[in-house]
PDB file of N, CA and C in Angstrom:
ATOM      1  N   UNK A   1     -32.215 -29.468 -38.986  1.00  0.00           N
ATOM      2  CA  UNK A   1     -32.009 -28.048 -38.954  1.00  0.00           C
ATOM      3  C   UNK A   1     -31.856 -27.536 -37.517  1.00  0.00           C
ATOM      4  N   UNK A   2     -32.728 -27.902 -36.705  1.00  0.00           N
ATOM      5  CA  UNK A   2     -32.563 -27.467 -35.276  1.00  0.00           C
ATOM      6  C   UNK A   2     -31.318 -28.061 -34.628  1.00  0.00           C
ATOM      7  N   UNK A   3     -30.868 -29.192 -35.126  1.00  0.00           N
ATOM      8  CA  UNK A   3     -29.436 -29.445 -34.670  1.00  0.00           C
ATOM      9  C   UNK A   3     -28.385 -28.564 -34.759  1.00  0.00           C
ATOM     10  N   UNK A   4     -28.722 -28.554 -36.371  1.00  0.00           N
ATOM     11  CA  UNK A   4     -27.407 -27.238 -36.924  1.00  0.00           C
ATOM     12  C   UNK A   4     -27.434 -26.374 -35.716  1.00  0.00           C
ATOM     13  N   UNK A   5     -28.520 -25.456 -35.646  1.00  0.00           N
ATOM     14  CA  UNK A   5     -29.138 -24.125 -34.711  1.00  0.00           C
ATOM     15  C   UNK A   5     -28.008 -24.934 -33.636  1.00  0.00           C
ATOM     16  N   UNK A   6     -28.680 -25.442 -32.601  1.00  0.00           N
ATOM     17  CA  UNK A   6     -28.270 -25.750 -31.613  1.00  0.00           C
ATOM     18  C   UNK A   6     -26.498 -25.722 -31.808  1.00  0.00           C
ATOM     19  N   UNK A   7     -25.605 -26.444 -32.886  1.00  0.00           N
ATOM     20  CA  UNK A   7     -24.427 -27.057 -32.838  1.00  0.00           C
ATOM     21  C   UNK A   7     -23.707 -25.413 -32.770  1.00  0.00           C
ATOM     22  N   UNK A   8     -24.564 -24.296 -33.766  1.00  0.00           N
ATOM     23  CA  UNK A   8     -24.052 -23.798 -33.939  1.00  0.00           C
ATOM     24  C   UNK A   8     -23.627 -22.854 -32.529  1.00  0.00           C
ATOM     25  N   UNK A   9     -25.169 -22.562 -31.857  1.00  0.00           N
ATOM     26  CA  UNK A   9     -25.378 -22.145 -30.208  1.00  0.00           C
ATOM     27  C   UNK A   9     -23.948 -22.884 -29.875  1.00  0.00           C
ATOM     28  N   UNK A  10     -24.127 -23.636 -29.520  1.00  0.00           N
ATOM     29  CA  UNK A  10     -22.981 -24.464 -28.558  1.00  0.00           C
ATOM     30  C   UNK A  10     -21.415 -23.848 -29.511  1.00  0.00           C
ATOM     31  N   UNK A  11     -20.975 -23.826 -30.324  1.00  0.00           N
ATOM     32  CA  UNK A  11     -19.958 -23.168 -30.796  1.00  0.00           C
ATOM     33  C   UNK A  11     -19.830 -22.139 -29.953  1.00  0.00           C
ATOM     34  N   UNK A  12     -21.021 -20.830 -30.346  1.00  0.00           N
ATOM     35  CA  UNK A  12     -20.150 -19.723 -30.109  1.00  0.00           C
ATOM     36  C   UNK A  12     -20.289 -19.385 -28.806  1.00  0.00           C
ATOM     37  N   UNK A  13     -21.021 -20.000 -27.997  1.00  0.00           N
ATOM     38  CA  UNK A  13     -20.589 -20.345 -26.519  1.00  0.00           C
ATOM     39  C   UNK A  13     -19.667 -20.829 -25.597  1.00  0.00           C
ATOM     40  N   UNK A  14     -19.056 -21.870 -26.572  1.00  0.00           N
ATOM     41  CA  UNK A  14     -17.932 -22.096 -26.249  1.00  0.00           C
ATOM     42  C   UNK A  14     -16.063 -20.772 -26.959  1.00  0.00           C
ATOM     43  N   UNK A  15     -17.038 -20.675 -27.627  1.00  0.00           N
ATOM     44  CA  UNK A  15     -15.834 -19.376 -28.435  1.00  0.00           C
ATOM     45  C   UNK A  15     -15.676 -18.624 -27.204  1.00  0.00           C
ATOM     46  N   UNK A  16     -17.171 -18.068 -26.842  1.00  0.00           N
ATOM     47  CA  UNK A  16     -17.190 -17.099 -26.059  1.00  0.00           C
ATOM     48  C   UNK A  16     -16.851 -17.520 -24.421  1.00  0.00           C
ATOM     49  N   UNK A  17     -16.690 -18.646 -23.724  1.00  0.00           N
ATOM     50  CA  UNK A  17     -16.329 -18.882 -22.981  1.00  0.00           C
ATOM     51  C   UNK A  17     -14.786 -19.044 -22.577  1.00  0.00           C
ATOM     52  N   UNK A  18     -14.205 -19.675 -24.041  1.00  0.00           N
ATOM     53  CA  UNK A  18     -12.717 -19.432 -24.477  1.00  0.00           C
ATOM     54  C   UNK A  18     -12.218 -17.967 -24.323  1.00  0.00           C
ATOM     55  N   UNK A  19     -13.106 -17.004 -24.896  1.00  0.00           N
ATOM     56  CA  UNK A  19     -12.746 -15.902 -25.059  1.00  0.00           C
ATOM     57  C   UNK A  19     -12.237 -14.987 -23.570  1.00  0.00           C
ATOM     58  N   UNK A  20     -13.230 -15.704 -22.871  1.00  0.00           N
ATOM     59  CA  UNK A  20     -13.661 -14.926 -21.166  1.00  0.00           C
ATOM     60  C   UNK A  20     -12.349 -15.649 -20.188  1.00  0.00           C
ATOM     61  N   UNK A  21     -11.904 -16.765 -20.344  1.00  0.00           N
ATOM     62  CA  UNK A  21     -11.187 -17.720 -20.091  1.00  0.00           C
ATOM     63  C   UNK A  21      -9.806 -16.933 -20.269  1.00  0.00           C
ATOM     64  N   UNK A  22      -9.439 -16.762 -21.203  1.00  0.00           N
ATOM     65  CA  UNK A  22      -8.190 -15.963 -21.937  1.00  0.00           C
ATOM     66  C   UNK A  22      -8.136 -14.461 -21.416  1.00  0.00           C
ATOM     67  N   UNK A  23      -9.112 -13.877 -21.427  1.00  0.00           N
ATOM     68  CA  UNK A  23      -9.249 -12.346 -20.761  1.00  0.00           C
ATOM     69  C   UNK A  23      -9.249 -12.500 -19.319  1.00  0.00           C
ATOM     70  N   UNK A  24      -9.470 -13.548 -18.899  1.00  0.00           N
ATOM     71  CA  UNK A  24      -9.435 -13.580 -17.437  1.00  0.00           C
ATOM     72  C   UNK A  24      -7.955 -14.403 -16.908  1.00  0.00           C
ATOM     73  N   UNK A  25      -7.343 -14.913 -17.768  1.00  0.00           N
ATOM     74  CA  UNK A  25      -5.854 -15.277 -17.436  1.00  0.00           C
ATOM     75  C   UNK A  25      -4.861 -14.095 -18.105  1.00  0.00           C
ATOM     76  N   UNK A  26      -5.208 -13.589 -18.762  1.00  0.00           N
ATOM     77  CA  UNK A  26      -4.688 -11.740 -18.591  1.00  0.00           C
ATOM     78  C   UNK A  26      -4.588 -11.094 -17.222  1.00  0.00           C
ATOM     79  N   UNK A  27      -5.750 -11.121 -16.999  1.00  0.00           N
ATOM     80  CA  UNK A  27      -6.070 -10.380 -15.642  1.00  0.00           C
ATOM     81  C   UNK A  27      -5.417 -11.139 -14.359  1.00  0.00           C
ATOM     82  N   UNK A  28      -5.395 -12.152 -14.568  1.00  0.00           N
ATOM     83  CA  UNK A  28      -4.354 -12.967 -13.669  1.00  0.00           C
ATOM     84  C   UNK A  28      -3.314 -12.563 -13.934  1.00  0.00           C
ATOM     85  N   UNK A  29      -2.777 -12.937 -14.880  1.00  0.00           N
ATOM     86  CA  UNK A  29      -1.750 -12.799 -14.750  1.00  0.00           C
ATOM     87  C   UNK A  29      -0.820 -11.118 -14.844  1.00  0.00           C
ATOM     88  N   UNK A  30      -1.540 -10.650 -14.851  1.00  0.00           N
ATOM     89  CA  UNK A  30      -1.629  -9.104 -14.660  1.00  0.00           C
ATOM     90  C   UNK A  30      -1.490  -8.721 -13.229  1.00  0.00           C
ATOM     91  N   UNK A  31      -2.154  -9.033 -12.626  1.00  0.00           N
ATOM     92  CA  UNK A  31      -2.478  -8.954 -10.700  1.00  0.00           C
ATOM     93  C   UNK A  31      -0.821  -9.638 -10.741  1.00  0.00           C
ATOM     94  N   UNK A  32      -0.468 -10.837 -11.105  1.00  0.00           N
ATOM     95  CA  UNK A  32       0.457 -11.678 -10.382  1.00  0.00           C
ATOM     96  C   UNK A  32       1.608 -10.793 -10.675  1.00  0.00           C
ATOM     97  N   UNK A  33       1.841 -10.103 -11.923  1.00  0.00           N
ATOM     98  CA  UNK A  33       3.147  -9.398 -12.201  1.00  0.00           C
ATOM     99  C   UNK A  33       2.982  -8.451 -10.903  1.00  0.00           C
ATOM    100  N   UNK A  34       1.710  -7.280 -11.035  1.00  0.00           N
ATOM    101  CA  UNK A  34       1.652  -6.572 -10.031  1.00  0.00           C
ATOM    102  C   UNK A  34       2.276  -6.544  -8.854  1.00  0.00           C
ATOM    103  N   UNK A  35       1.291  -7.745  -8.202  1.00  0.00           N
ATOM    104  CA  UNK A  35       2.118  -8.325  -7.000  1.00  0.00           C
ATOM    105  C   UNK A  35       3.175  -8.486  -6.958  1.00  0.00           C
ATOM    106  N   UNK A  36       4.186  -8.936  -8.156  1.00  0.00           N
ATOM    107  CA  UNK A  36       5.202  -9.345  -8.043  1.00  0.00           C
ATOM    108  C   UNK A  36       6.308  -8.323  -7.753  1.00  0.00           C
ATOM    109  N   UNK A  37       5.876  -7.295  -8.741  1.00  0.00           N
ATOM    110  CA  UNK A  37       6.710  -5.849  -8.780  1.00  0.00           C
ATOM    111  C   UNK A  37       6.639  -4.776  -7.297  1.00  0.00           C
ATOM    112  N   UNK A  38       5.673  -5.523  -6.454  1.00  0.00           N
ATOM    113  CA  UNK A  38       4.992  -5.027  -5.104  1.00  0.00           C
ATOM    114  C   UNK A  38       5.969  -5.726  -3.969  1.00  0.00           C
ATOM    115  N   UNK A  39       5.870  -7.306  -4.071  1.00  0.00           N
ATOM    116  CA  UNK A  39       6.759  -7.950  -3.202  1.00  0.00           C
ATOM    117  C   UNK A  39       8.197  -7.158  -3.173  1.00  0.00           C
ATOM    118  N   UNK A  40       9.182  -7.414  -5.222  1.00  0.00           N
ATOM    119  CA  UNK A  40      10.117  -6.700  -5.133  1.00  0.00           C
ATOM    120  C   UNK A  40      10.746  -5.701  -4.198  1.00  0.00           C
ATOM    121  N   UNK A  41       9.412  -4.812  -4.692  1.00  0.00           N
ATOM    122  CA  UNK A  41      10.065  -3.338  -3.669  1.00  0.00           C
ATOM    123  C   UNK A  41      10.001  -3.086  -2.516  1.00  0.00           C
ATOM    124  N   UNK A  42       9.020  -4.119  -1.566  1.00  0.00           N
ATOM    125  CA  UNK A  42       9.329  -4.365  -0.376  1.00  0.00           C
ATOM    126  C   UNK A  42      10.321  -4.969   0.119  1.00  0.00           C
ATOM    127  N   UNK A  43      10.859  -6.266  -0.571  1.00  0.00           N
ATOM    128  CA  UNK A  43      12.193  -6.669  -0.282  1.00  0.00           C
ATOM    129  C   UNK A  43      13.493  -6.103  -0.563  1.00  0.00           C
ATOM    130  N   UNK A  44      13.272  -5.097  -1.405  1.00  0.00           N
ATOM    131  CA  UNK A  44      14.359  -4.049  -1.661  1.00  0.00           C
ATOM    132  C   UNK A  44      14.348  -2.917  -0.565  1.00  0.00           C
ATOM    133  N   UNK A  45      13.356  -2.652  -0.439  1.00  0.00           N
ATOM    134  CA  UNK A  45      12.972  -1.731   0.795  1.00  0.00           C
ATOM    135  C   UNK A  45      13.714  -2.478   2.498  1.00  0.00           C
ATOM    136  N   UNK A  46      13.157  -3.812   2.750  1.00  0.00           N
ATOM    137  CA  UNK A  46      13.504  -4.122   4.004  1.00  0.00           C
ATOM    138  C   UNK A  46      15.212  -4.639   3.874  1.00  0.00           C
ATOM    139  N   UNK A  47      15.696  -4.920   2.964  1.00  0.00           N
ATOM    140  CA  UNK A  47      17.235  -5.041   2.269  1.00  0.00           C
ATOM    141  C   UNK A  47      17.904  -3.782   2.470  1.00  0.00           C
ATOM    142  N   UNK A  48      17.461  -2.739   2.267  1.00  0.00           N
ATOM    143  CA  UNK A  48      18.070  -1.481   2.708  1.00  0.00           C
ATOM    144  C   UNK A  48      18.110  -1.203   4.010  1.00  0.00           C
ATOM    145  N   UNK A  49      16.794  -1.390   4.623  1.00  0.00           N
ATOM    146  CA  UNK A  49      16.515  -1.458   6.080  1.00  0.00           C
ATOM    147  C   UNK A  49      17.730  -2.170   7.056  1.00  0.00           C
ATOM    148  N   UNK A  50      17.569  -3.383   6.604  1.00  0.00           N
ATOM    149  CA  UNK A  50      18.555  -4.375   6.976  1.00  0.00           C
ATOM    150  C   UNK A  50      20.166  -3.512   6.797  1.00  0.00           C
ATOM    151  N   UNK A  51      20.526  -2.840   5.725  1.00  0.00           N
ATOM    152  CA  UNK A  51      21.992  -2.745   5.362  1.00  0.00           C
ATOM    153  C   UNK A  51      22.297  -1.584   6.294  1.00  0.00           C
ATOM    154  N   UNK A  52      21.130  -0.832   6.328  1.00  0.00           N
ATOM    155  CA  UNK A  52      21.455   0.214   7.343  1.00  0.00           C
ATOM    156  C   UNK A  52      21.426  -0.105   8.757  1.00  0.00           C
ATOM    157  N   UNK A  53      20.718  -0.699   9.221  1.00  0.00           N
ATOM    158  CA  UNK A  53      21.097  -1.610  10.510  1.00  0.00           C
ATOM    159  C   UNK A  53      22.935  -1.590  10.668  1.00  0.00           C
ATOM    160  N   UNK A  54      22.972  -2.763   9.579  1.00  0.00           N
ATOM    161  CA  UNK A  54      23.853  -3.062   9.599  1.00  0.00           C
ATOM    162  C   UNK A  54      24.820  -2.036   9.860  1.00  0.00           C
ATOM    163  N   UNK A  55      25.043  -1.115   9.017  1.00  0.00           N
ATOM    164  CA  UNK A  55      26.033   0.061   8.920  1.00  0.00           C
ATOM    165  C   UNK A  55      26.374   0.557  10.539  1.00  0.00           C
ATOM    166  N   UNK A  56      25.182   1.246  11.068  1.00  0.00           N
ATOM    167  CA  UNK A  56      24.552   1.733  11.925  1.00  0.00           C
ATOM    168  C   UNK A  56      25.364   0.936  13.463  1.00  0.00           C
ATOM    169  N   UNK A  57      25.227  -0.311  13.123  1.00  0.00           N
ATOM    170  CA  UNK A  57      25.799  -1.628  14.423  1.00  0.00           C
ATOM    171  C   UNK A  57      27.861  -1.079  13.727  1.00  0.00           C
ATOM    172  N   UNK A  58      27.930  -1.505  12.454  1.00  0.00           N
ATOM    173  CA  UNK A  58      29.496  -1.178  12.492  1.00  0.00           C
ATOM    174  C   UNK A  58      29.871   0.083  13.081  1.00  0.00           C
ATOM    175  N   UNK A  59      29.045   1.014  12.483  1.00  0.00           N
ATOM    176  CA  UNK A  59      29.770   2.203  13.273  1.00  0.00           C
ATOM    177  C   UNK A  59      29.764   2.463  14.563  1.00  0.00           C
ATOM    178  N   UNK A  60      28.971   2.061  15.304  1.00  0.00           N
ATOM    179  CA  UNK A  60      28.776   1.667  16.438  1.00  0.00           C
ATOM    180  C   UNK A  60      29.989   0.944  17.220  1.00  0.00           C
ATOM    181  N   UNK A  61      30.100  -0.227  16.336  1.00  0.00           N
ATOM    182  CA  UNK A  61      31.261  -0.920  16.859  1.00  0.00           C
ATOM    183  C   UNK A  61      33.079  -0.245  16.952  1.00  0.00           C
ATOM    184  N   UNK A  62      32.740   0.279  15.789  1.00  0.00           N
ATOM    185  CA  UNK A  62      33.863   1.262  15.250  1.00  0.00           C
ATOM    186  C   UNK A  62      34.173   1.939  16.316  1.00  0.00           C
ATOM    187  N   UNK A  63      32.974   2.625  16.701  1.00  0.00           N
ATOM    188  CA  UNK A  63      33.307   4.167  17.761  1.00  0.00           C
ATOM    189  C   UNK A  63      33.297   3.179  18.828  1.00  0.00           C
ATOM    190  N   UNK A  64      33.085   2.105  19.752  1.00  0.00           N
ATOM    191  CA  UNK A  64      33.214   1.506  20.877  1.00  0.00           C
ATOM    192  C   UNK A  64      34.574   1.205  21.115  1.00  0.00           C
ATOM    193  N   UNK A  65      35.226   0.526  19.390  1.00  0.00           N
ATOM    194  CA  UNK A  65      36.961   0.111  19.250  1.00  0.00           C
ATOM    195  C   UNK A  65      37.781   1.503  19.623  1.00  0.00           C
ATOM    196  N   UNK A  66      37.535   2.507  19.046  1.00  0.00           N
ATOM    197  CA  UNK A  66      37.750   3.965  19.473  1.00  0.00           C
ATOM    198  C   UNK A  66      38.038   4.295  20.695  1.00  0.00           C
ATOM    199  N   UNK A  67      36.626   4.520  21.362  1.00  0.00           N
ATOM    200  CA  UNK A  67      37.039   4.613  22.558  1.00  0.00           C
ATOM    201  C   UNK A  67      38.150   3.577  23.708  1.00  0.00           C
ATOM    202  N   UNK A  68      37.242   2.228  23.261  1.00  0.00           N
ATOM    203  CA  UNK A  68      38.513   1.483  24.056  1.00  0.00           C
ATOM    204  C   UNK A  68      39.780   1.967  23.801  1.00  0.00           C
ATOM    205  N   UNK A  69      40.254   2.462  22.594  1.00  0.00           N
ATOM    206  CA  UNK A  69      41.795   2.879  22.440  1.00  0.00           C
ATOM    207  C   UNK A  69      41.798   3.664  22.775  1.00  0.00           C
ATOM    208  N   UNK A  70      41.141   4.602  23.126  1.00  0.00           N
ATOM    209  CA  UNK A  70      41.496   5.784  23.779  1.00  0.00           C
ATOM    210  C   UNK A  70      41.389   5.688  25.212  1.00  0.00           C
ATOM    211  N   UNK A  71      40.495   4.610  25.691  1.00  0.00           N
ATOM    212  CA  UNK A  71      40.622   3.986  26.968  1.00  0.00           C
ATOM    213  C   UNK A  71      41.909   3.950  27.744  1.00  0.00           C
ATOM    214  N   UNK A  72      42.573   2.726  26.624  1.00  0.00           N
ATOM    215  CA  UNK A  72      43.846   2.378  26.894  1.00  0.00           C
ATOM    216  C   UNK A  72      44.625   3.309  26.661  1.00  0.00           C
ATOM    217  N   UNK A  73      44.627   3.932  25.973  1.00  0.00           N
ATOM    218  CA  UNK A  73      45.744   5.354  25.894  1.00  0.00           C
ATOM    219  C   UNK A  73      46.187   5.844  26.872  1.00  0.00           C
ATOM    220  N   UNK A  74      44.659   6.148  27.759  1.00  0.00           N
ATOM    221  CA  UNK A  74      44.521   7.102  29.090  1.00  0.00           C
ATOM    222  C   UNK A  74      44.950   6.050  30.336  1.00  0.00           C
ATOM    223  N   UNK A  75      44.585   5.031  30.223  1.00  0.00           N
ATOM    224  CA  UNK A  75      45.400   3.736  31.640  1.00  0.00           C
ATOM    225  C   UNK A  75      46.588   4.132  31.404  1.00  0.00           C
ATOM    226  N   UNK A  76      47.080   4.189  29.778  1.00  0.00           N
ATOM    227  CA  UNK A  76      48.584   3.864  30.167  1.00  0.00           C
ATOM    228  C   UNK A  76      49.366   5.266  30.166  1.00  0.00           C
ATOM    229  N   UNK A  77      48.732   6.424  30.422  1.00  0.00           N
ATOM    230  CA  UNK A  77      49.053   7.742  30.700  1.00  0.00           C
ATOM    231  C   UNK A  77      49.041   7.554  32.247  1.00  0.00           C
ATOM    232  N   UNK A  78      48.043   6.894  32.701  1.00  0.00           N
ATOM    233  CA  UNK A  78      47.611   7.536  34.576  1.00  0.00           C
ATOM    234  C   UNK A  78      48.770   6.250  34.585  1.00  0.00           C
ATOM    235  N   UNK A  79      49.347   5.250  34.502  1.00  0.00           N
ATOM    236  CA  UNK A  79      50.125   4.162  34.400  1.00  0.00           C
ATOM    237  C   UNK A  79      51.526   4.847  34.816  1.00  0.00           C
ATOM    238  N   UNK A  80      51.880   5.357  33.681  1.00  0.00           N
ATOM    239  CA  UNK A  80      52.968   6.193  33.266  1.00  0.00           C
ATOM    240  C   UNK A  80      52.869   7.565  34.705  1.00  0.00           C
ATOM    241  N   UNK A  81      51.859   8.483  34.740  1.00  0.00           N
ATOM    242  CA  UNK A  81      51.715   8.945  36.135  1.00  0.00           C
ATOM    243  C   UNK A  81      52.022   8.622  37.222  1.00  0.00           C
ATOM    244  N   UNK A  82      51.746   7.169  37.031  1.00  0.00           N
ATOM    245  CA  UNK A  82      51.843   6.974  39.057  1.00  0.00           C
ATOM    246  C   UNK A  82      53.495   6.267  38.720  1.00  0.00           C
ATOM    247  N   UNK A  83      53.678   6.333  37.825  1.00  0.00           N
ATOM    248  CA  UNK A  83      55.356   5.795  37.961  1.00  0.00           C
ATOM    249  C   UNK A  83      55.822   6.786  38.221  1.00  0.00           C
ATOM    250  N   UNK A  84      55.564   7.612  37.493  1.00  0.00           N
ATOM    251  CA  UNK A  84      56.657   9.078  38.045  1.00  0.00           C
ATOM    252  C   UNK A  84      56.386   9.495  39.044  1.00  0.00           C
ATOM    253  N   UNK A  85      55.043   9.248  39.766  1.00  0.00           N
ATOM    254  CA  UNK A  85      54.771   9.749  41.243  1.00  0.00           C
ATOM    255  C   UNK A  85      55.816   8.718  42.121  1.00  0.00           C
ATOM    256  N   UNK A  86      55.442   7.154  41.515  1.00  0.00           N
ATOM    257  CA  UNK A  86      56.635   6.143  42.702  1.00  0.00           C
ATOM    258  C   UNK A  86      58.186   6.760  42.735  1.00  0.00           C
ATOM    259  N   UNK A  87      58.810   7.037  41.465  1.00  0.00           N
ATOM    260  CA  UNK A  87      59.822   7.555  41.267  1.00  0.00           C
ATOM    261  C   UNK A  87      60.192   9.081  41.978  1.00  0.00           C
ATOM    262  N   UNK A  88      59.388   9.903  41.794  1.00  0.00           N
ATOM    263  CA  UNK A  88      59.741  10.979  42.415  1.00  0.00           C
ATOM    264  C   UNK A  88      59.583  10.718  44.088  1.00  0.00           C
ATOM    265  N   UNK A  89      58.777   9.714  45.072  1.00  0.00           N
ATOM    266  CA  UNK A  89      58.768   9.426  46.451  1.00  0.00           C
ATOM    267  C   UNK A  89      60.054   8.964  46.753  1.00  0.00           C
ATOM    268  N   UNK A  90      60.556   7.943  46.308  1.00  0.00           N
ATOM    269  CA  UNK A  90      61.948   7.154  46.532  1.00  0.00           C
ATOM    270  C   UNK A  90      63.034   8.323  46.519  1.00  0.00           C
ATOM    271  N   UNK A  91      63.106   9.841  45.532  1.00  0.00           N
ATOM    272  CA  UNK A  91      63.972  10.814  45.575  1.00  0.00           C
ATOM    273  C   UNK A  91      63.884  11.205  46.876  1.00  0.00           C
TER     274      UNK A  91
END
């Protein structure tokens, strides 16, 4: 009889350890989605970061190509200037 007792102890101890086991890989795995949905939006976050950089450097580059052409525009205006200045000395 005291075996029974005992076999039966040891059952629902183990039920109940199963039970705690299972509620606690919930909770794991609960935290891990968490985290996971946490990492996400930081890497979506520094991905934007990054694209705007990015943008930020093209337009940059954009308006530098710009000016150089307008650089060159203006050489080959003062260019065009001093020719007509050589030309009008020789008159």
């Amino acid at each position: 009889m005291i075996i029974l007792r005992i076999g039966i102890i040891v059952f629902f101890l183990l039920l109940l350890v199963i039970i705690l086991l299972m509620l606690n890989k919930r909770r794991v795995d609960h935290y891990l989605y968490k985290r996971e949905l946490k990492q996400n939006e930081l890497d979506r976050k520094s991905e934007i970061k990054r694209l705007e950089l990015l943008i930020a450097h093209e337009e940059s580059m954009l308006e530098s190509a710009v000016d150089m052409a307008e650089h060159e525009s203006r050489l080959k205006e003062i260019h065009q200037l001093k020719e007509e200045i050589k030309q009008i000395e020789r008159h």
